[in-house]
Protein backbone atom coordinates (compact mmCIF):
# COMPACT_ATOMS: atom_id res chain seq x y z
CA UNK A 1 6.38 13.17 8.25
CA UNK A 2 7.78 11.57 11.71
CA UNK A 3 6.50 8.09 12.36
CA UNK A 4 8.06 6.24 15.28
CA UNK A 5 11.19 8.66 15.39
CA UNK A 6 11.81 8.29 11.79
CA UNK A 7 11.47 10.66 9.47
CA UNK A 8 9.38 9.61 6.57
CA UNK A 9 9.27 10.84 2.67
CA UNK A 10 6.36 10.35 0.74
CA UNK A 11 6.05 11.54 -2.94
CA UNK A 12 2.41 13.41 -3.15
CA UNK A 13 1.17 15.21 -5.99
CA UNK A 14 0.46 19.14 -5.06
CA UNK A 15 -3.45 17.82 -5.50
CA UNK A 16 -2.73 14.97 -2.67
CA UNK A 17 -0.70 17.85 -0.50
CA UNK A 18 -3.12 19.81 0.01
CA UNK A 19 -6.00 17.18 0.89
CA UNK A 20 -3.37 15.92 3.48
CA UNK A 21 -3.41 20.01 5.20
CA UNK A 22 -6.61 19.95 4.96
CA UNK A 23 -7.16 16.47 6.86
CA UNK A 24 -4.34 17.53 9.35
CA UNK A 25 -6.18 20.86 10.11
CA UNK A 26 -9.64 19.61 10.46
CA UNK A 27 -8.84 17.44 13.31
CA UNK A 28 -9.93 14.39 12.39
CA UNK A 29 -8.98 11.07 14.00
CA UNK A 30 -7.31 8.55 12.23
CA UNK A 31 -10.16 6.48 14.11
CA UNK A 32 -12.92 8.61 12.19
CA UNK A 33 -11.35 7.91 8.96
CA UNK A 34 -10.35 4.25 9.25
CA UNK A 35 -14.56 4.09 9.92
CA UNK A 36 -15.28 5.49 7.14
CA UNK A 37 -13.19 3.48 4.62
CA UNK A 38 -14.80 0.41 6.40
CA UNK A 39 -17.85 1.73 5.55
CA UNK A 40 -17.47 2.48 2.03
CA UNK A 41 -15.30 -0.70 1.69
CA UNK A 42 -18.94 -2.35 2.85
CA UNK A 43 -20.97 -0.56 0.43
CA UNK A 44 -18.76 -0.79 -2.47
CA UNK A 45 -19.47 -4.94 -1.78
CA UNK A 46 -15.94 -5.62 -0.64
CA UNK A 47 -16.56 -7.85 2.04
CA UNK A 48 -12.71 -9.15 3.22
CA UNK A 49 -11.85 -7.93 6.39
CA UNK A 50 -8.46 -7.80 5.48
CA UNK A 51 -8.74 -4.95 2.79
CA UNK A 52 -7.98 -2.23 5.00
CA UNK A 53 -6.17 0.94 5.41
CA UNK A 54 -3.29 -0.21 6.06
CA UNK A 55 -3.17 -2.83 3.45
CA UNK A 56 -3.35 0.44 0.85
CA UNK A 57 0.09 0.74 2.14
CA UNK A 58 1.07 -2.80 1.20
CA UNK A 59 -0.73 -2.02 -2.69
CA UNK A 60 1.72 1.08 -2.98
CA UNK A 61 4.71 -1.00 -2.03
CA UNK A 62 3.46 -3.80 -4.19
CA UNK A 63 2.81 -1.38 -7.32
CA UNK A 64 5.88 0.64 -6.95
CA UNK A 65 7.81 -2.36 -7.14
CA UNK A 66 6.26 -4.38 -10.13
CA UNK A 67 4.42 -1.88 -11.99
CA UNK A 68 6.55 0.89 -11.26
CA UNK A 69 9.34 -1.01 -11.96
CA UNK A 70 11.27 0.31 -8.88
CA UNK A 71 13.88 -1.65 -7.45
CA UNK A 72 13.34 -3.06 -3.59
CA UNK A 73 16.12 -0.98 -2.33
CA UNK A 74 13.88 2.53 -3.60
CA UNK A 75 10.51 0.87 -2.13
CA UNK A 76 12.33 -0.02 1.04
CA UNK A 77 13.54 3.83 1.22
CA UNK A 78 9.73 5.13 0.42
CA UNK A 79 8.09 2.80 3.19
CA UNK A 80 10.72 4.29 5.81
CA UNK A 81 12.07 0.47 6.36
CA UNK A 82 15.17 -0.58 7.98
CA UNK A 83 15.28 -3.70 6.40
CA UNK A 84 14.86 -5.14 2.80
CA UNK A 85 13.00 -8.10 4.40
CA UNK A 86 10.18 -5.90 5.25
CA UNK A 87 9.87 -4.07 2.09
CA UNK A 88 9.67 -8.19 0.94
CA UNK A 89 6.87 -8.71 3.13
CA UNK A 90 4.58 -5.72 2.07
CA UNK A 91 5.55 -6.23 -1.74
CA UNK A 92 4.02 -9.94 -1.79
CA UNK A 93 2.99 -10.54 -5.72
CA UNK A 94 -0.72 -11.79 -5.54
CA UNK A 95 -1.14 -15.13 -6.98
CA UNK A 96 -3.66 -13.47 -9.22
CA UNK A 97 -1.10 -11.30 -11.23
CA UNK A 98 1.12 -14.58 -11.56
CA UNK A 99 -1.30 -16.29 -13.51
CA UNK A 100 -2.13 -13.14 -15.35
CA UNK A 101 1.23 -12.92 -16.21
CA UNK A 102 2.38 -16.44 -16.90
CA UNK A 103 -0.88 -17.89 -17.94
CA UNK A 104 -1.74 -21.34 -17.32
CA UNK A 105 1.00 -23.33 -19.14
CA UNK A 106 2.52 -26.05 -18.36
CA UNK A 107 5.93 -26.10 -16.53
CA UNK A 108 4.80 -23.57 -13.81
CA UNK A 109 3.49 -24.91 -10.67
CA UNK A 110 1.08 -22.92 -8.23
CA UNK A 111 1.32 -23.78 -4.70
């Protein structure tokens, strides 16, 4: 795949292959698509704005990195990033899976 003159590799199962020949054959703009993952977003009761697309992109980088236990320098490679920084930005840790993972005790601050 060839985003913005770079070539990009992206592991897919042979399941997830051929949905993405069948999407590229059909024709169908990314436009149509991103609609209707706003609209099932909306009737699945997800109501942030923010929880789109694109920000499935920043839960792959995010789970290849912590739960994958990749290292940054892999994820950056995946993503098609020049720079580590980048891969840093897309792989924030939610604040939510800190305090699953360290609990609330005392000697950690949260700010």
């Amino acid at each position: 795949m060839v985003i913005r003159n770079k070539e990009r590799f992206v592991p897919l199962t042979d399941e997830l292959l051929a949905d993405y020949h069948k999407y590229i054959e059909s024709g169908i703009s990314v436009t149509v698509v991103s609609r209707a993952f706003t609209s099932a977003r909306i009737k699945a009761g997800i109501a942030e704005r923010e929880k789109t697309i694109h920000a499935l992109r920043h839960t792959y980088a995010y789970r290849m990195l912590v739960e994958s236990n990749n290292n940054m320098i892999k994820v950056r490679d995946l993503l098609g990033h020049s720079f580590v920084k980048m891969t840093e930005d897309y792989a924030r840790v939610p604040m939510e899976y800190l305090k699953v993972v360290f609990g609330d005790k005392s000697g950690y601050v949260y700010v």
